[in-house]
N, C-alpha and C. Protein backbone atom coordinates (compact mmCIF):
# COMPACT_ATOMS: atom_id res chain seq x y z
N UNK A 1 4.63 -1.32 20.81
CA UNK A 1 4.60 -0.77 19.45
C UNK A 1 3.24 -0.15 19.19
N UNK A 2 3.22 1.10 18.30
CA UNK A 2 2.17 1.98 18.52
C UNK A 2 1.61 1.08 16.91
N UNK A 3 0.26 1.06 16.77
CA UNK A 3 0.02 0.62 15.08
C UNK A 3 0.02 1.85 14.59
N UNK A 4 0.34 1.64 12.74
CA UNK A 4 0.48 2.76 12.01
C UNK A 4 -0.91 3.27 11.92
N UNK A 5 -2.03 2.86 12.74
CA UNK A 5 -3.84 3.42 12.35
C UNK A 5 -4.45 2.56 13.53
N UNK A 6 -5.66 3.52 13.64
CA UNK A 6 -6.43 3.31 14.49
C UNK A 6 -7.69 3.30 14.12
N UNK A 7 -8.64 2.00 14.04
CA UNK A 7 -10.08 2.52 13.99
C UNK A 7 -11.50 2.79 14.97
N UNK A 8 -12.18 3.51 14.81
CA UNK A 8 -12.77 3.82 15.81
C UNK A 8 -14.30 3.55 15.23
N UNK A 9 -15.35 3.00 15.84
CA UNK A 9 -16.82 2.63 15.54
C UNK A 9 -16.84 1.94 14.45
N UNK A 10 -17.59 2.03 13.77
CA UNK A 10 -18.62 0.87 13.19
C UNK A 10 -17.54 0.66 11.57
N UNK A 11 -16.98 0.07 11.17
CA UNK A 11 -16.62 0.11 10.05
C UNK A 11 -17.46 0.39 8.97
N UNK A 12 -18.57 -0.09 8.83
CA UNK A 12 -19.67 -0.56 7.76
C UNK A 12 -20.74 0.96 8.14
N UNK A 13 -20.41 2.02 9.49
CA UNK A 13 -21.08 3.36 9.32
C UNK A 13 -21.04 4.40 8.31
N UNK A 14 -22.26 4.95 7.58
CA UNK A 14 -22.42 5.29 6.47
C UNK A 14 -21.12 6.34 6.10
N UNK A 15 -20.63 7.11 7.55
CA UNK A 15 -19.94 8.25 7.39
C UNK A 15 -18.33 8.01 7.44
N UNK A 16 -17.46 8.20 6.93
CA UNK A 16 -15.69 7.47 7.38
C UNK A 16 -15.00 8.86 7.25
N UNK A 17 -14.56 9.29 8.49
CA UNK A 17 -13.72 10.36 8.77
C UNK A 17 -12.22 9.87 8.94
N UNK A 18 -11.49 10.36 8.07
CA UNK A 18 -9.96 9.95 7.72
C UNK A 18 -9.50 11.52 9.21
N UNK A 19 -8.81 11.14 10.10
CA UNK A 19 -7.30 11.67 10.70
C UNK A 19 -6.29 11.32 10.44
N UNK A 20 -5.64 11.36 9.48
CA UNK A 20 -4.22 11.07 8.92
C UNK A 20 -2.97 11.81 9.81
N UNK A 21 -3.50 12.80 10.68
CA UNK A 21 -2.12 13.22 11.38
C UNK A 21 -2.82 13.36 12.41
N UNK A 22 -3.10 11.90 12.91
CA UNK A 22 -4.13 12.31 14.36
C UNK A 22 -3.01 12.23 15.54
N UNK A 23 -1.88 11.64 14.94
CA UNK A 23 -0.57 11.10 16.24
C UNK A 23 0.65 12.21 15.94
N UNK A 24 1.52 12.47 17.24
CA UNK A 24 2.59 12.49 17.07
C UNK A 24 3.79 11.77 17.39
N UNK A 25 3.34 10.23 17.31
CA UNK A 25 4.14 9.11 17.84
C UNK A 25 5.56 9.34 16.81
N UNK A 26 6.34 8.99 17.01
CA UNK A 26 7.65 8.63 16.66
C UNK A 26 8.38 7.19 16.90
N UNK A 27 8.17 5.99 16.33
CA UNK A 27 8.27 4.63 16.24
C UNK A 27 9.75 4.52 16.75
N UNK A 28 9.78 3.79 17.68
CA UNK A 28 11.33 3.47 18.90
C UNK A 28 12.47 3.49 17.23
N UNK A 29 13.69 4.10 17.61
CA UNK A 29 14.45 3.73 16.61
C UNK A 29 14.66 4.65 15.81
N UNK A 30 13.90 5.90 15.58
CA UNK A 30 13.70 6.94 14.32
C UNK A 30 14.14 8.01 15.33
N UNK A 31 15.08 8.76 15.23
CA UNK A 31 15.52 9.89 15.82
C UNK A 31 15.42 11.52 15.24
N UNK A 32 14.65 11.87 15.05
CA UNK A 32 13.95 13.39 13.97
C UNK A 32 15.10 14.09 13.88
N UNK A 33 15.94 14.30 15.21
CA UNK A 33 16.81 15.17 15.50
C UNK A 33 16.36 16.44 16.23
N UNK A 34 14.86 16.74 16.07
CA UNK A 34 13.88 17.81 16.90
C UNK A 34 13.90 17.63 18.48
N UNK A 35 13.72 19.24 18.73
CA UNK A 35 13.38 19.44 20.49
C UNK A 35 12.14 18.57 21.19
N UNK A 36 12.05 18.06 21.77
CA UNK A 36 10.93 17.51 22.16
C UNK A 36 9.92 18.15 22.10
N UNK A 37 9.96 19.44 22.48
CA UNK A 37 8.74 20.72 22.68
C UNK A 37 8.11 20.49 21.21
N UNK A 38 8.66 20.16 20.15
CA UNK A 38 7.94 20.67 18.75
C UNK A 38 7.20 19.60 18.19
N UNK A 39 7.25 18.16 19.06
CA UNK A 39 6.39 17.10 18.70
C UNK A 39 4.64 17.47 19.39
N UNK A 40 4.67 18.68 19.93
CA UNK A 40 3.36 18.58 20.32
C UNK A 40 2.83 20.11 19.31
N UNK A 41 3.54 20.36 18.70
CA UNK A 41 2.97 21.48 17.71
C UNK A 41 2.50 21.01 16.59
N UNK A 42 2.05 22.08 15.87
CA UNK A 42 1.25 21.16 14.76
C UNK A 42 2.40 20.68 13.92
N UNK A 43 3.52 21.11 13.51
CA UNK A 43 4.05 20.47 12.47
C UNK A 43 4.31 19.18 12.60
N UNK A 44 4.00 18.94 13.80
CA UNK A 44 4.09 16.73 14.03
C UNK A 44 2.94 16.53 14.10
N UNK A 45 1.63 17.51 14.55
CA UNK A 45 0.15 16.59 14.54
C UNK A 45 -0.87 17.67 14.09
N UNK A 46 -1.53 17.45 13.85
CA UNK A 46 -3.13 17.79 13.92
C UNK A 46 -3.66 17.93 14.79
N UNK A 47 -3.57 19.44 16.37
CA UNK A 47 -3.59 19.34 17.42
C UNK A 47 -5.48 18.78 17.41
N UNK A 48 -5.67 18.14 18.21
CA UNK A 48 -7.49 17.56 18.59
C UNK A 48 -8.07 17.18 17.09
N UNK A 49 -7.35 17.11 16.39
CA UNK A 49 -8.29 16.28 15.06
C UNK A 49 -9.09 14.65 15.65
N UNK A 50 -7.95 13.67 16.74
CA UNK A 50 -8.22 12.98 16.94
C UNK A 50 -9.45 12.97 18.07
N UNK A 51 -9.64 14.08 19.14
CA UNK A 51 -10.49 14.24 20.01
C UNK A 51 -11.41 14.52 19.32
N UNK A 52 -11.87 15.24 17.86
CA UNK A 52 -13.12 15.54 17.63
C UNK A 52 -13.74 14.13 17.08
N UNK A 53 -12.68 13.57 15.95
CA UNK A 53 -13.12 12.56 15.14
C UNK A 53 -13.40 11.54 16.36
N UNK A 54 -13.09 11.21 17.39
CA UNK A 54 -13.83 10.26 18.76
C UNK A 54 -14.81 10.71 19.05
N UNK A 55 -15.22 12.11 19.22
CA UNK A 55 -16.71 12.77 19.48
C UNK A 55 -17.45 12.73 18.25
N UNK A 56 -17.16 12.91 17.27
CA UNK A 56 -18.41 12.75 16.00
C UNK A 56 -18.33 11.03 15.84
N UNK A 57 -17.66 10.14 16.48
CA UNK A 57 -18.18 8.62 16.36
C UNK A 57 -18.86 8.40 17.36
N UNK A 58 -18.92 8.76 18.30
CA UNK A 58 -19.80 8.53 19.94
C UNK A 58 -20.89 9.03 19.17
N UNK A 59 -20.88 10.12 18.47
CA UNK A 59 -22.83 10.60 18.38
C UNK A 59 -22.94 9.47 17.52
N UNK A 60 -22.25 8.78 17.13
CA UNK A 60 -23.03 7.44 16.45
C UNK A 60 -23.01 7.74 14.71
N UNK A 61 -23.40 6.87 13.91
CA UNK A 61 -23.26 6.88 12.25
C UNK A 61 -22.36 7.39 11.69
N UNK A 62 -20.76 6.91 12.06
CA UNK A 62 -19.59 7.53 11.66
C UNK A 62 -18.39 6.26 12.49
N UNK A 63 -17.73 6.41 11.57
CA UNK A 63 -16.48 5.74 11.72
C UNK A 63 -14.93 6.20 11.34
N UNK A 64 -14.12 6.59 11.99
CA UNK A 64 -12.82 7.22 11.96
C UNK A 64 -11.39 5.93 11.96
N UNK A 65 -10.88 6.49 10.89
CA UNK A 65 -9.62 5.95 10.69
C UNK A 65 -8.25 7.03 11.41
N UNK A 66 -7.73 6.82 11.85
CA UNK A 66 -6.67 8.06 13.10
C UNK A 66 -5.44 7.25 12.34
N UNK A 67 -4.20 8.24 11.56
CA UNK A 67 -3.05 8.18 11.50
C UNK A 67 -2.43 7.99 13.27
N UNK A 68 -2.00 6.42 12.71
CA UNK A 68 -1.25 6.62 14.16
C UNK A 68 0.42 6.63 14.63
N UNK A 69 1.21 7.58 13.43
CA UNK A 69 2.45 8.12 13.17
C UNK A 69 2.49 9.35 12.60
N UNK A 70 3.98 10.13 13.62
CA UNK A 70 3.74 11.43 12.89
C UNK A 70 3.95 11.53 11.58
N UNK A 71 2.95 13.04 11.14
CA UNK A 71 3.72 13.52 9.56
C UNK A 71 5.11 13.78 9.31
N UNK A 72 5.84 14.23 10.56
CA UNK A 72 6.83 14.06 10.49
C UNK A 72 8.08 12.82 9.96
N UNK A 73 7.11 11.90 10.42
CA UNK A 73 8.32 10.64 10.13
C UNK A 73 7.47 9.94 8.92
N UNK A 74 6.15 10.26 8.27
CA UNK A 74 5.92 10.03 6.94
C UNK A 74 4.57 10.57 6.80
N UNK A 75 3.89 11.10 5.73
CA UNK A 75 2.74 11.53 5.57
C UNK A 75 2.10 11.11 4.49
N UNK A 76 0.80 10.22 5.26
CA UNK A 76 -0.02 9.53 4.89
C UNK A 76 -0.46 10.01 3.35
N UNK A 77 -0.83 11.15 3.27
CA UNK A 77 -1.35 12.25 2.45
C UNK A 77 -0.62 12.20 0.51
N UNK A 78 0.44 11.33 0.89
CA UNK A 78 1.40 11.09 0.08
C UNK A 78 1.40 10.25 -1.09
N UNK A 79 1.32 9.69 -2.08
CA UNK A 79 1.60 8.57 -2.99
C UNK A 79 3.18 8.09 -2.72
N UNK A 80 3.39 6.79 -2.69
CA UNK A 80 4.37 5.75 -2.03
C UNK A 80 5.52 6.35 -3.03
N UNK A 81 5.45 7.36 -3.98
CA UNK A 81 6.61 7.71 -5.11
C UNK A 81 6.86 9.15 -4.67
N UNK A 82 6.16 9.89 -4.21
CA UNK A 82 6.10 10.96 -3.72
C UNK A 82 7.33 11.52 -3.15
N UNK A 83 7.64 12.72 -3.24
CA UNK A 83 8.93 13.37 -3.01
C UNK A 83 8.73 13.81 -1.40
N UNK A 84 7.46 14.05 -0.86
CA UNK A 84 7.26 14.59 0.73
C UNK A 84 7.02 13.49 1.23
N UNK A 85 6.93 12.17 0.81
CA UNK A 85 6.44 11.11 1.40
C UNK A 85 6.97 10.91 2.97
N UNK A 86 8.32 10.96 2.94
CA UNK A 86 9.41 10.71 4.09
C UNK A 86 9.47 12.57 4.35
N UNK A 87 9.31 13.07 5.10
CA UNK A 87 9.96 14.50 5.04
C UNK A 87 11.71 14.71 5.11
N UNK A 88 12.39 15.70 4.86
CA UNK A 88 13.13 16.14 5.42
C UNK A 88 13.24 17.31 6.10
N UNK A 89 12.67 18.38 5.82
CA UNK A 89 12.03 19.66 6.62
C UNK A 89 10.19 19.62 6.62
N UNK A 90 10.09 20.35 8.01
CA UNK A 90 8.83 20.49 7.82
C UNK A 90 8.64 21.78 8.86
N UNK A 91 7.66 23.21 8.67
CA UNK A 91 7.50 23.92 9.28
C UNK A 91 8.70 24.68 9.96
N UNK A 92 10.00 24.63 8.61
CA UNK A 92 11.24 25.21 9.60
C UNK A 92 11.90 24.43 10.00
N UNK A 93 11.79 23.09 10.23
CA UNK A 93 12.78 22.44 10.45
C UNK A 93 13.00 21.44 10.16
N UNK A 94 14.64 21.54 9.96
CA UNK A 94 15.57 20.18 9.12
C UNK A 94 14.98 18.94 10.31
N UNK A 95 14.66 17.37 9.45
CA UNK A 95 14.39 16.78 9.94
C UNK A 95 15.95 15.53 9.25
């Protein structure tokens, strides 16, 4: 099981870089109905958001929180009442 977040360096570092669509995991069980090809486009991730936010914590005084589920299957970005919370289309396609 993938966790819904990932943290990376120092918690208590002055700087906290949020990746909210750092994954395009899809949790065993949830079927999108999408081509496989389109989980690596952006409309499931944030292509290298997660590779940079790992390089600005290595230079040190920074700490990253990484969404670790796609926007596709919910977006973080959302309030829990929110109408996009869960998608049903995104970028063209019925989900």
């Amino acid at each position: 099981m993938t966790a819904p977040f990932h943290i990376l360096g120092d918690p208590s570092a002055p700087i906290l870089i949020i990746a909210d669509h750092a994954s395009n995991h899809v949790p065993e069980g949830i079927d999108l109905g999408l081509p496989p090809e389109v989980m690596n486009e952006h409309v499931a991730i944030d292509i290298g958001v997660a590779e940079v936010a790992e390089l600005l914590v290595k230079k040190g005084n920074a700490c990253a929180i990484l969404g670790g589920v796609s926007r596709l299957v919910i977006d973080y970005n959302r309030e829990p009442e929110a109408a996009g919370l869960v998608p049903v289309h995104s970028g063209g396609h019925h989900i």
